[in-house]
PDB file of N, CA and C in Angstrom:
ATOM      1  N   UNK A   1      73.518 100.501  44.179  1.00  0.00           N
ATOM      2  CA  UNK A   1      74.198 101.128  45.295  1.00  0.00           C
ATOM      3  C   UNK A   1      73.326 102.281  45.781  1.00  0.00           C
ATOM      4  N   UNK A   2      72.718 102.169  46.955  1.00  0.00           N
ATOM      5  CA  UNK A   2      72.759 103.424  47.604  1.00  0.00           C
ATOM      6  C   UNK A   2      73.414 104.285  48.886  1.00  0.00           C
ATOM      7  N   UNK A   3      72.744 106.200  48.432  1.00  0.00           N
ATOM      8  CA  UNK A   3      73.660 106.798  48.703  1.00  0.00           C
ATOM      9  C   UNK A   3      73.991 107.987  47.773  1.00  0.00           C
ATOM     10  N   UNK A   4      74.606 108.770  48.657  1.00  0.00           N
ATOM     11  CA  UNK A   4      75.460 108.432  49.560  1.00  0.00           C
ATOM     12  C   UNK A   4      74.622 109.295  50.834  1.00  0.00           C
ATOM     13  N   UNK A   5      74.924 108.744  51.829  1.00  0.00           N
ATOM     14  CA  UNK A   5      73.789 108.891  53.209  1.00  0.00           C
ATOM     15  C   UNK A   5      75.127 109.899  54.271  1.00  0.00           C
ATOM     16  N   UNK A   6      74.541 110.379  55.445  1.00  0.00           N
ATOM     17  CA  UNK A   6      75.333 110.978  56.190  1.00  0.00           C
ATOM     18  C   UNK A   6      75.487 109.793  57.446  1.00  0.00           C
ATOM     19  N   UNK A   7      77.069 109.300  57.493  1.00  0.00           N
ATOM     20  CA  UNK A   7      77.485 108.496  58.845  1.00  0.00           C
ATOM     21  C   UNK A   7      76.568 108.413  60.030  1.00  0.00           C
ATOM     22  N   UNK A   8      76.584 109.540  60.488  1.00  0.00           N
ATOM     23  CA  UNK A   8      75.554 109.645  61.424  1.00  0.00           C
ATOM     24  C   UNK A   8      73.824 109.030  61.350  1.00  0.00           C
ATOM     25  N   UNK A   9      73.258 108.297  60.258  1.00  0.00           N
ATOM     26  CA  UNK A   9      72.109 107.890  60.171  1.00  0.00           C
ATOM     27  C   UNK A   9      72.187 106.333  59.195  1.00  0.00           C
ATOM     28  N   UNK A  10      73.287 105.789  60.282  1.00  0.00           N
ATOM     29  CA  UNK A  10      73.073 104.486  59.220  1.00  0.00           C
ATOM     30  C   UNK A  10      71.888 103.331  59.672  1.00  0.00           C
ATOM     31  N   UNK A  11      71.257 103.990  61.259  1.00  0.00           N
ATOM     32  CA  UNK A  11      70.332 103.345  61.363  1.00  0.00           C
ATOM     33  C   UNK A  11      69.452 103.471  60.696  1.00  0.00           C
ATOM     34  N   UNK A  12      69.042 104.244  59.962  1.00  0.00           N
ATOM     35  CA  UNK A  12      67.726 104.758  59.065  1.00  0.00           C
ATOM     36  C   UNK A  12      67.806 104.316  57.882  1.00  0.00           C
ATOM     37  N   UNK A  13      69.158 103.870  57.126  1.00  0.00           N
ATOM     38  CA  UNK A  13      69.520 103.212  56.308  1.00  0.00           C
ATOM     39  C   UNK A  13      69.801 102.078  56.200  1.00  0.00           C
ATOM     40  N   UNK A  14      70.789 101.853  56.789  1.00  0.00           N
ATOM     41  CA  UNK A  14      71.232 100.365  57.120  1.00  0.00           C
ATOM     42  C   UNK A  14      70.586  99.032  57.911  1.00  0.00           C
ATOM     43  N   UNK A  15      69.221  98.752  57.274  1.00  0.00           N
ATOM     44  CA  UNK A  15      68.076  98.215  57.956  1.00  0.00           C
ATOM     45  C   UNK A  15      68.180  96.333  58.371  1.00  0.00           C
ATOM     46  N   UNK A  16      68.987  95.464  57.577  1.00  0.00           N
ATOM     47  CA  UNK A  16      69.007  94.665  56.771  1.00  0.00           C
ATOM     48  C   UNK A  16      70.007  93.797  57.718  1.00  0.00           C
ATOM     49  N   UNK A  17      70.180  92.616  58.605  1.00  0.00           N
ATOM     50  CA  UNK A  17      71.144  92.299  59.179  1.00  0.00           C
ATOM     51  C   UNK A  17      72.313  90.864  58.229  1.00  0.00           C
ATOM     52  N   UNK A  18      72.547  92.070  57.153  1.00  0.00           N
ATOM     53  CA  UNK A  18      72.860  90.790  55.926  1.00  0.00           C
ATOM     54  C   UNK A  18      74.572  91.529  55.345  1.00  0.00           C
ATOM     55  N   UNK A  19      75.423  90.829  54.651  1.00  0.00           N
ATOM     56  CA  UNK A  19      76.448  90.865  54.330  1.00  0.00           C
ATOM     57  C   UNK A  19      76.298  92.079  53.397  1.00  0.00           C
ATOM     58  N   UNK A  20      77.655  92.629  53.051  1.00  0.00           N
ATOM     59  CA  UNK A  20      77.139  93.645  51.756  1.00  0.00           C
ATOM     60  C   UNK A  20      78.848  94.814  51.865  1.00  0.00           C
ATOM     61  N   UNK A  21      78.436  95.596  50.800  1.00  0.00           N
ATOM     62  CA  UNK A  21      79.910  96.173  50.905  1.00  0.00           C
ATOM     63  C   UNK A  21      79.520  97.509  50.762  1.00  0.00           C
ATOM     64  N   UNK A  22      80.399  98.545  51.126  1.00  0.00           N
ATOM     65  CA  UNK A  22      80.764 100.045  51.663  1.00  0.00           C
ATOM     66  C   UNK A  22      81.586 100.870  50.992  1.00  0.00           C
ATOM     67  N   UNK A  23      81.262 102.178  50.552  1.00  0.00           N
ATOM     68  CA  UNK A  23      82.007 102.950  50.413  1.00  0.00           C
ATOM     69  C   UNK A  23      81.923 104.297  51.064  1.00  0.00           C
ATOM     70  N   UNK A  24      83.086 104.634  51.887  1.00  0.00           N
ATOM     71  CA  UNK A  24      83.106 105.952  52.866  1.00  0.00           C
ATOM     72  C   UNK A  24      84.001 106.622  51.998  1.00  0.00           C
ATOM     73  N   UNK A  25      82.942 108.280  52.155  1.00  0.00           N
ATOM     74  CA  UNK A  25      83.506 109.808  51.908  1.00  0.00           C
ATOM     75  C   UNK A  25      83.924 110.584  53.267  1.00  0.00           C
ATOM     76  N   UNK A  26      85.015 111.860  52.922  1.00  0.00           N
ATOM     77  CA  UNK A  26      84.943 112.444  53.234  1.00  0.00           C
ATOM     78  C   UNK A  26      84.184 113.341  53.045  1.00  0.00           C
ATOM     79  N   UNK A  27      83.929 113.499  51.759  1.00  0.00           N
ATOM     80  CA  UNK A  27      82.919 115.067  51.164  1.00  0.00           C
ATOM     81  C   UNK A  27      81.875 114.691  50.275  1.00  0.00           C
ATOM     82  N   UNK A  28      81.060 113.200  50.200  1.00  0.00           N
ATOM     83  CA  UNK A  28      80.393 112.846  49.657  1.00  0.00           C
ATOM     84  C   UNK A  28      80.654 112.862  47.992  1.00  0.00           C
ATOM     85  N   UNK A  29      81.296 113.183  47.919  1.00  0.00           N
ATOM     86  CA  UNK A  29      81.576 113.183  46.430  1.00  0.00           C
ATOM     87  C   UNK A  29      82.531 112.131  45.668  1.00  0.00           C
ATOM     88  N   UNK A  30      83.310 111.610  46.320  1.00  0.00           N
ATOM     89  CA  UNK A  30      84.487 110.351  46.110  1.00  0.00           C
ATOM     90  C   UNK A  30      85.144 109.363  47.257  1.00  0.00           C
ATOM     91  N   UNK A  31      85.124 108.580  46.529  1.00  0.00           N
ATOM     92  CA  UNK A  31      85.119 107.119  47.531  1.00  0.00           C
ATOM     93  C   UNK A  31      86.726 106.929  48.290  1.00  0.00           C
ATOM     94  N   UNK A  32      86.962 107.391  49.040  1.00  0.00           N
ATOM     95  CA  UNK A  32      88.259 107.446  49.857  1.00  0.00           C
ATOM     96  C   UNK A  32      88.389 106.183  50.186  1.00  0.00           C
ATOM     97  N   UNK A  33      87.604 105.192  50.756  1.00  0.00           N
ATOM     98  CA  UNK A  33      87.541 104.097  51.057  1.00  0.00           C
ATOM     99  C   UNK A  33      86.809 103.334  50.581  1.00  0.00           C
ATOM    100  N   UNK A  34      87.119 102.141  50.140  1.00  0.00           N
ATOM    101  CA  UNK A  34      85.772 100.823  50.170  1.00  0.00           C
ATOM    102  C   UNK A  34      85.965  99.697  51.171  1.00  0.00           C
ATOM    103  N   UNK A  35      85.153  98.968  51.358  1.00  0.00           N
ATOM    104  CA  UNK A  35      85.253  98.089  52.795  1.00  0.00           C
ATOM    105  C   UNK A  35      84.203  96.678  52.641  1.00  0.00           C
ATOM    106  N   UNK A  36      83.940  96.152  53.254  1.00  0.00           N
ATOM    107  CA  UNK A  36      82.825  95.057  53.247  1.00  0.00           C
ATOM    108  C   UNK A  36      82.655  94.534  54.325  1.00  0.00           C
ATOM    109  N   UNK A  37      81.356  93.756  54.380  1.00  0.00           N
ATOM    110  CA  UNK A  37      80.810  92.718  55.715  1.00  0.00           C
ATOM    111  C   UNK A  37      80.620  91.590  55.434  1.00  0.00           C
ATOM    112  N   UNK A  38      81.672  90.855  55.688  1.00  0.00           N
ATOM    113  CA  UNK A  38      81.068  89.679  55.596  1.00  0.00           C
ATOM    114  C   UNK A  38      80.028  88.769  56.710  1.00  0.00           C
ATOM    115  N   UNK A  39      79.395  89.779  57.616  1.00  0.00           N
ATOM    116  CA  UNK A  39      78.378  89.332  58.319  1.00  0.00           C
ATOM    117  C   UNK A  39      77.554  90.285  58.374  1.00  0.00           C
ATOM    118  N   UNK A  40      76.968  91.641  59.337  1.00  0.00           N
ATOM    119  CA  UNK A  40      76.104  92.770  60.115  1.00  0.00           C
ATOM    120  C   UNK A  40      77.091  93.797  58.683  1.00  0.00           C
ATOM    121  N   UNK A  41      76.616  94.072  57.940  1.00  0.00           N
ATOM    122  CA  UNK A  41      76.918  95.477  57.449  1.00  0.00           C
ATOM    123  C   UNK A  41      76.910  96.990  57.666  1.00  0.00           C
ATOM    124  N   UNK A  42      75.714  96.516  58.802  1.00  0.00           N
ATOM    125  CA  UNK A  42      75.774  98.026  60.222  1.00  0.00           C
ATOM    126  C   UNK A  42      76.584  97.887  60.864  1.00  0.00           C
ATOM    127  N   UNK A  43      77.318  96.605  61.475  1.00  0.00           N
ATOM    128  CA  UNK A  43      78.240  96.809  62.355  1.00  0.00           C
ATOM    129  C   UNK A  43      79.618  97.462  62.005  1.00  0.00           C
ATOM    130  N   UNK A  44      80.097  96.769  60.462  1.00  0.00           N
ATOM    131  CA  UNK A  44      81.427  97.559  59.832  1.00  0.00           C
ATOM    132  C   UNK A  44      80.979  99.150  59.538  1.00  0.00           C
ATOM    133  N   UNK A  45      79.497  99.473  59.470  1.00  0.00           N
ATOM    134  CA  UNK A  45      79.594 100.858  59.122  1.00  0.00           C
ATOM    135  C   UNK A  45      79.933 101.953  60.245  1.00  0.00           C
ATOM    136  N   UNK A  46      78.970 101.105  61.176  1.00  0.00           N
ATOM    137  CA  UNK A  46      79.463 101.704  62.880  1.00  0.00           C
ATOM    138  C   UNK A  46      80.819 102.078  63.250  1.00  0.00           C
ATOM    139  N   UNK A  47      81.636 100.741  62.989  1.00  0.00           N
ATOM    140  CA  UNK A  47      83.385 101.020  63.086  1.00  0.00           C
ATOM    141  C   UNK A  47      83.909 101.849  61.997  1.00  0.00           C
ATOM    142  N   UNK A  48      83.702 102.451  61.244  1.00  0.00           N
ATOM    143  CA  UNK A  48      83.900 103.376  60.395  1.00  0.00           C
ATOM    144  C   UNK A  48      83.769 105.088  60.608  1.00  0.00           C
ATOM    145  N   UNK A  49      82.555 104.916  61.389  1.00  0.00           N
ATOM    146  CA  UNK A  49      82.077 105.730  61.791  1.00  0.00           C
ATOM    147  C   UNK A  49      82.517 106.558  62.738  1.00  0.00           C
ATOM    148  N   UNK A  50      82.862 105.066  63.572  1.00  0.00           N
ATOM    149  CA  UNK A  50      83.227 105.826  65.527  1.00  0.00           C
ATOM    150  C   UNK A  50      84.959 106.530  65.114  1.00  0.00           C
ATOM    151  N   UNK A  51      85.781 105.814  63.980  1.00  0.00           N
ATOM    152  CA  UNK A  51      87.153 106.454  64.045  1.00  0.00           C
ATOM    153  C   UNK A  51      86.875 107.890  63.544  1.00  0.00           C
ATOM    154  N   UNK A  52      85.831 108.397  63.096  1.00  0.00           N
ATOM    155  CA  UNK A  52      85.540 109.971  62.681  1.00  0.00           C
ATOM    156  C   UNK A  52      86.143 110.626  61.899  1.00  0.00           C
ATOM    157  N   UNK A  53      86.661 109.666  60.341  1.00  0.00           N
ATOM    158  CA  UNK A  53      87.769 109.941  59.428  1.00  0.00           C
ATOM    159  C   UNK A  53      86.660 109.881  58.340  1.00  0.00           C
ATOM    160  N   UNK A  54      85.250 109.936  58.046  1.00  0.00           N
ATOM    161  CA  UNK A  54      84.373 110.078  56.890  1.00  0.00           C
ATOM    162  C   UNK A  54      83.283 110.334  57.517  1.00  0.00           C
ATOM    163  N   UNK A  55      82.754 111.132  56.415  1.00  0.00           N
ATOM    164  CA  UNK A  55      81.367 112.019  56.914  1.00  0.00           C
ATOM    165  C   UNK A  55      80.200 111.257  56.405  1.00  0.00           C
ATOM    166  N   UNK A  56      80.164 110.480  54.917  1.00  0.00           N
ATOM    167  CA  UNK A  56      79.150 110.052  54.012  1.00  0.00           C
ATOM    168  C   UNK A  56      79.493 108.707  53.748  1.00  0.00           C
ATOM    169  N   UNK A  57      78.698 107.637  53.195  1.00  0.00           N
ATOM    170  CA  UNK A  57      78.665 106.253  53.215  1.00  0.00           C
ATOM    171  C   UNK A  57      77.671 106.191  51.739  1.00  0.00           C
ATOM    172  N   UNK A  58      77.777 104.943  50.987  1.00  0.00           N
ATOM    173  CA  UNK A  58      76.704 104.082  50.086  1.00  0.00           C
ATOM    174  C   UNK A  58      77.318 102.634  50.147  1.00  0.00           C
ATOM    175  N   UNK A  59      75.902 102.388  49.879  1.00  0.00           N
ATOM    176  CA  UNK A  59      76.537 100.587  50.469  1.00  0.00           C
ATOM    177  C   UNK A  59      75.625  99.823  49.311  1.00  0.00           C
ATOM    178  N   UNK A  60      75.607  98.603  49.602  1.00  0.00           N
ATOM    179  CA  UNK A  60      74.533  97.417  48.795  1.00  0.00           C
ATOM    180  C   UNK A  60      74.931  96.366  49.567  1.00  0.00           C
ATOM    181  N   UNK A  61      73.885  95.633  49.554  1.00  0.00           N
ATOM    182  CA  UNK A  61      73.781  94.313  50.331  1.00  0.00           C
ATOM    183  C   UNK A  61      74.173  93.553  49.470  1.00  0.00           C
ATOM    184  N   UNK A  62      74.544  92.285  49.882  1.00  0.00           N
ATOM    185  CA  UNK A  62      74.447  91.397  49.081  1.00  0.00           C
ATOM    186  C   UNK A  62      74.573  89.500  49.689  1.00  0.00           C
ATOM    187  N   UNK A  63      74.196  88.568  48.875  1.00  0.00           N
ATOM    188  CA  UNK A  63      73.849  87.761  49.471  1.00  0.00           C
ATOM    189  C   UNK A  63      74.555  86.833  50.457  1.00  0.00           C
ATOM    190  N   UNK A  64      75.470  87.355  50.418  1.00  0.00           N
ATOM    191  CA  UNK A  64      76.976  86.469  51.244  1.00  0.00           C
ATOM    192  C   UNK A  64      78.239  87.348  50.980  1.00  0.00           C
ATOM    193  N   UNK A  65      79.381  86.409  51.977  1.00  0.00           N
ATOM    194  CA  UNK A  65      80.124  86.844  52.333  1.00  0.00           C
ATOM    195  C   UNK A  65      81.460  87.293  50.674  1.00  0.00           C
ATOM    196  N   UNK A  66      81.211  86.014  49.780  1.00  0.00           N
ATOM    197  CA  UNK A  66      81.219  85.984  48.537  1.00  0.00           C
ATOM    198  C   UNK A  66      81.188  87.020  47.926  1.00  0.00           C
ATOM    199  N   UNK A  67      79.754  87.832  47.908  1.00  0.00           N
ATOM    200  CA  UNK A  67      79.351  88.587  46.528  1.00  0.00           C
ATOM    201  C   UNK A  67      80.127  90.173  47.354  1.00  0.00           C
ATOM    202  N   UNK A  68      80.320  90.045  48.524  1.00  0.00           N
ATOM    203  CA  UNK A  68      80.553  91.231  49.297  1.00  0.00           C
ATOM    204  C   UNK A  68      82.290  91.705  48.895  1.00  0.00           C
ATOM    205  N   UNK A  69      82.755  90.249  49.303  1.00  0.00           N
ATOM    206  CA  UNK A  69      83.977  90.979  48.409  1.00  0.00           C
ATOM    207  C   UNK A  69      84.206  91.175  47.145  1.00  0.00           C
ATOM    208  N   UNK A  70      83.490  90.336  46.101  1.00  0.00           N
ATOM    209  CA  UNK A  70      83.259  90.277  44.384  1.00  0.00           C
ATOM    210  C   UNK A  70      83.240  92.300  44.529  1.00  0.00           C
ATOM    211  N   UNK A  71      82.037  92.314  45.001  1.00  0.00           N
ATOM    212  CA  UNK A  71      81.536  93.950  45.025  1.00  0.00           C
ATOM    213  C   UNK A  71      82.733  94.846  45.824  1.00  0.00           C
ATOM    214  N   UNK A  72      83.297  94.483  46.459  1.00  0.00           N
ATOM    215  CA  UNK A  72      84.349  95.650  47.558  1.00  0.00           C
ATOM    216  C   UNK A  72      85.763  95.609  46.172  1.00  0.00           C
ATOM    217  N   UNK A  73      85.706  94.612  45.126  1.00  0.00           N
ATOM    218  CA  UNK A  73      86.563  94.557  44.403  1.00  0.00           C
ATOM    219  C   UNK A  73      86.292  95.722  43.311  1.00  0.00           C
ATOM    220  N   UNK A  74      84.927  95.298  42.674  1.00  0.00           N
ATOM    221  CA  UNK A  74      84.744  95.961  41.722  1.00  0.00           C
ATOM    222  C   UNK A  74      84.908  97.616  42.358  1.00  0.00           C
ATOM    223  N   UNK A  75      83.985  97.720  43.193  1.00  0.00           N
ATOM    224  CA  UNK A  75      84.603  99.124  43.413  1.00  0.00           C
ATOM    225  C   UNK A  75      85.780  99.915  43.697  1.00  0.00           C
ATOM    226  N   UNK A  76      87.029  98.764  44.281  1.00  0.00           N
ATOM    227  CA  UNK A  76      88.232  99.163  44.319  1.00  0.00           C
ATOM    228  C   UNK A  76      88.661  99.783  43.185  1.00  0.00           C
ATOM    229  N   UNK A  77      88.486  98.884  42.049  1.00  0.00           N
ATOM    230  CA  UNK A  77      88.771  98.869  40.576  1.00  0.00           C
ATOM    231  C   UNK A  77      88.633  99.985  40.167  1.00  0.00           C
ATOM    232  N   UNK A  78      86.925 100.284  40.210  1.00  0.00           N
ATOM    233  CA  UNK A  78      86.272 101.204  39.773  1.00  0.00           C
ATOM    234  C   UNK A  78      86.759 102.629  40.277  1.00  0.00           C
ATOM    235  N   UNK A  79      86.770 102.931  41.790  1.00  0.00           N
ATOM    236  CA  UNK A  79      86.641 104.177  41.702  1.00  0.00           C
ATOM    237  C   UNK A  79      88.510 104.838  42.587  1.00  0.00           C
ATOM    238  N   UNK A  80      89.372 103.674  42.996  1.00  0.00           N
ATOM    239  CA  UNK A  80      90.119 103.924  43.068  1.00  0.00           C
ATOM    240  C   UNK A  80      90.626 104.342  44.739  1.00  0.00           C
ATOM    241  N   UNK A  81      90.073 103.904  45.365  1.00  0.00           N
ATOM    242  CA  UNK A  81      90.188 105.418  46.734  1.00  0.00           C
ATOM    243  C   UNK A  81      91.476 105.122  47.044  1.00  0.00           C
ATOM    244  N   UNK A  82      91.938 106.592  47.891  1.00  0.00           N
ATOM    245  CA  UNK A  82      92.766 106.957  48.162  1.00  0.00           C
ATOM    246  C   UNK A  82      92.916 106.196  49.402  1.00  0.00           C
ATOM    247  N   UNK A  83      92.210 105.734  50.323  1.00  0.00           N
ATOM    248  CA  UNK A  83      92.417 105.410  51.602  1.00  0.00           C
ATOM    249  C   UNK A  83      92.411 103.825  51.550  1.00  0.00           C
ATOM    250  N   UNK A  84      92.652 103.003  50.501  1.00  0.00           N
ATOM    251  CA  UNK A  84      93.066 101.285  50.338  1.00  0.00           C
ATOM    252  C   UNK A  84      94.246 101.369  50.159  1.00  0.00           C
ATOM    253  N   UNK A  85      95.184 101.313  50.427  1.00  0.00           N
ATOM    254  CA  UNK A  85      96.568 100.693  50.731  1.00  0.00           C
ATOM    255  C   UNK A  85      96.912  99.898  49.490  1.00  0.00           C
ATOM    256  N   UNK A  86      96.234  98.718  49.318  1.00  0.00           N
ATOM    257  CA  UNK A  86      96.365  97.301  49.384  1.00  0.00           C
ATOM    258  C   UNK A  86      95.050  97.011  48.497  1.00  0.00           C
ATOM    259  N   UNK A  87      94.770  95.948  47.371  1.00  0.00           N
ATOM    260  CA  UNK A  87      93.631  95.036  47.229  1.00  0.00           C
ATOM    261  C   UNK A  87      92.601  94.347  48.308  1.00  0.00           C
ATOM    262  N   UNK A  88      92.010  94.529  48.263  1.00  0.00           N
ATOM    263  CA  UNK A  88      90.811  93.498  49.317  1.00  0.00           C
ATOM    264  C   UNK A  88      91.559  92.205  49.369  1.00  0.00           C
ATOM    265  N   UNK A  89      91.446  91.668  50.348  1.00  0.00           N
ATOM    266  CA  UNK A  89      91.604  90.023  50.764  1.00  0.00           C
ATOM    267  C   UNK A  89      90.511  89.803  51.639  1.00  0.00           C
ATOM    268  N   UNK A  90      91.090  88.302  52.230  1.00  0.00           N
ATOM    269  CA  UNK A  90      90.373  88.256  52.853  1.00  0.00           C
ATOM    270  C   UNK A  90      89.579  86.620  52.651  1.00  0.00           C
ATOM    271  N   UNK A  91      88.921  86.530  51.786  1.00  0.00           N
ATOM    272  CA  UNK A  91      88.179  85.761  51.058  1.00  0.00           C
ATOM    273  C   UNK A  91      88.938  84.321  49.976  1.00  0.00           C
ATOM    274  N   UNK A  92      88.267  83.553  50.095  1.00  0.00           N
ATOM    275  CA  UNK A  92      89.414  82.311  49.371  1.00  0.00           C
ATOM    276  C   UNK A  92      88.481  82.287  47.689  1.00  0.00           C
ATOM    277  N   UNK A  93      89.028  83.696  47.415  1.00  0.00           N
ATOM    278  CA  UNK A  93      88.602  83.664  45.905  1.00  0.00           C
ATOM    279  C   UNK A  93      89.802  84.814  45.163  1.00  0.00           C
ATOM    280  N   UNK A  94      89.437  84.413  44.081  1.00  0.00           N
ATOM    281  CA  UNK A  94      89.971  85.426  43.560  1.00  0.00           C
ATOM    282  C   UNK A  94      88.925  86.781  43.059  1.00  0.00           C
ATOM    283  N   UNK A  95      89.906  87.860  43.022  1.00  0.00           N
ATOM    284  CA  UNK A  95      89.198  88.674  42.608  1.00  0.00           C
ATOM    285  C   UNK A  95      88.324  88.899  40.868  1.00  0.00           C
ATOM    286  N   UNK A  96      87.363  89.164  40.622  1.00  0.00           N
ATOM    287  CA  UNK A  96      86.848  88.761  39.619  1.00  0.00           C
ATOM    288  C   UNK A  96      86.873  89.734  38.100  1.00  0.00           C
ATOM    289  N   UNK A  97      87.810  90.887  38.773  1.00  0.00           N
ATOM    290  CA  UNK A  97      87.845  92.244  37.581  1.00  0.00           C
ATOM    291  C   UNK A  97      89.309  91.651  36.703  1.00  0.00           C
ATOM    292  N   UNK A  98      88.445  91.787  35.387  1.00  0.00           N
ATOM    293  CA  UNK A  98      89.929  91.164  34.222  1.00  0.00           C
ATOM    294  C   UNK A  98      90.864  91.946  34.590  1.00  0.00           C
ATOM    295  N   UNK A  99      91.789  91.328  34.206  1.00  0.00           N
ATOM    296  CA  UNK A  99      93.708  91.854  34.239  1.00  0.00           C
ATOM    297  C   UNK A  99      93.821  92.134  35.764  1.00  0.00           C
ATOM    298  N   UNK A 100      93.131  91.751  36.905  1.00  0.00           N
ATOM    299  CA  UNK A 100      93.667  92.443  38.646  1.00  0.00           C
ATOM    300  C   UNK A 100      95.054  91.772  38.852  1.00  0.00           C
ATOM    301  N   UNK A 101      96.050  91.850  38.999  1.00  0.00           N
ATOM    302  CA  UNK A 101      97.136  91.194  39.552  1.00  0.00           C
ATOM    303  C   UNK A 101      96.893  90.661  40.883  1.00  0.00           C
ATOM    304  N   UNK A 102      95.421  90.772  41.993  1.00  0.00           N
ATOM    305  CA  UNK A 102      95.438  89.801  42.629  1.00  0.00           C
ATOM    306  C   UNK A 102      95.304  89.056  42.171  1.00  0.00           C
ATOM    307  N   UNK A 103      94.389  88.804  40.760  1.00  0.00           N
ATOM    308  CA  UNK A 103      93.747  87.356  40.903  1.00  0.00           C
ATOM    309  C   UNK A 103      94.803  86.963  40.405  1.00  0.00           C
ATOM    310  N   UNK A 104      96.000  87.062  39.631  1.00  0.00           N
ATOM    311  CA  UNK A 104      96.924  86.689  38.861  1.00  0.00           C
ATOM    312  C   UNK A 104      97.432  85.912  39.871  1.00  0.00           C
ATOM    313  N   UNK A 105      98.211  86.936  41.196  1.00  0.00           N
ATOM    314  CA  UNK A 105      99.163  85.632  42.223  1.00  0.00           C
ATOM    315  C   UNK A 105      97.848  85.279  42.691  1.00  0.00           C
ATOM    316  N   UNK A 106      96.698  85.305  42.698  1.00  0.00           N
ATOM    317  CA  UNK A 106      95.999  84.095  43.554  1.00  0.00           C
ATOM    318  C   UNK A 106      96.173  83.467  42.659  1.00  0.00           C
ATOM    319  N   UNK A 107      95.776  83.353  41.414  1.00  0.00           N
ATOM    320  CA  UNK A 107      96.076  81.817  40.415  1.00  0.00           C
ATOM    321  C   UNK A 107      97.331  81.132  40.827  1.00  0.00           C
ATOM    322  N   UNK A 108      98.570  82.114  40.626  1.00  0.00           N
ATOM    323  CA  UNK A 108      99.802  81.276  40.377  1.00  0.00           C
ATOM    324  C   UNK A 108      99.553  80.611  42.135  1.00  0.00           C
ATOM    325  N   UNK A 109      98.800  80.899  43.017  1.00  0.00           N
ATOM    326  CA  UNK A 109      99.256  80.360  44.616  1.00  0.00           C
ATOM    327  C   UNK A 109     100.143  80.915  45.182  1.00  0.00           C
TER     328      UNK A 109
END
C-alpha cells in the first residue's frame, strides 16, 4: 500500500489506468473510508475528492476487478473506518476474511 498522499496530487500518484482499492483520511492518520475500482482507480479517487470530505488517500493496484474488492475487504476488516456503513459488495464473491458474516449469507444465498 502506498501513502498516504495529499487528495489534491493523485495525478502524481495515481499513474496506472488499472483496477485497485482506496483508503481516504481525513487527517492522514486513519482510514475513515475504504473504497475500490473496479476499472480507472484515478477516476474513483477523483470522485472522492471533488465531494471535499478527505484530505489524504493510499491505494494499491491490483490485477482486476476481483483482487480490488478481496483488498477493499481486507481493509474494511482491518482498519475499521468510520465512514462504511455497510460491508463492500458489489462483486459475485464472497468476501475472503475468516468468520465475515458477509461471506456467511453469501454462502447460505
Amino acid at each position: 500500500m502506498s501513502g498516504p498522499y495529499n487528495l489534491k496530487y493523485i495525478h502524481l500518484f495515481v499513474t496506472e489506468n488499472s483496477p485497485g482499492a482506496y483508503i481516504v483520511s481525513r487527517n492522514g492518520r486513519m482510514a475513515d473510508r475504504v473504497g475500490r475500482a473496479d476499472g480507472a482507480l484515478a477516476d474513483e479517487l477523483n470522485r472522492e475528492a471533488a465531494e471535499g470530505k478527505y484530505r489524504y488517500f493510499w491505494f494499491e493496484y491490483t490485477p482486476n476487478a476481483a483482487g480490488a474488492y478481496s483488498l477493499e475487504c481486507a481493509w474494511y476488516h482491518r482498519y475499521h473506518p468510520t465512514d462504511n456503513p455497510e460491508h463492500p459488495n458489489g462483486v459475485d464473491a464472497a468476501c475472503q476474511v475468516k468468520g465475515c458474516q458477509a461471506t456467511l449469507a453469501h454462502a447460505r444465498g
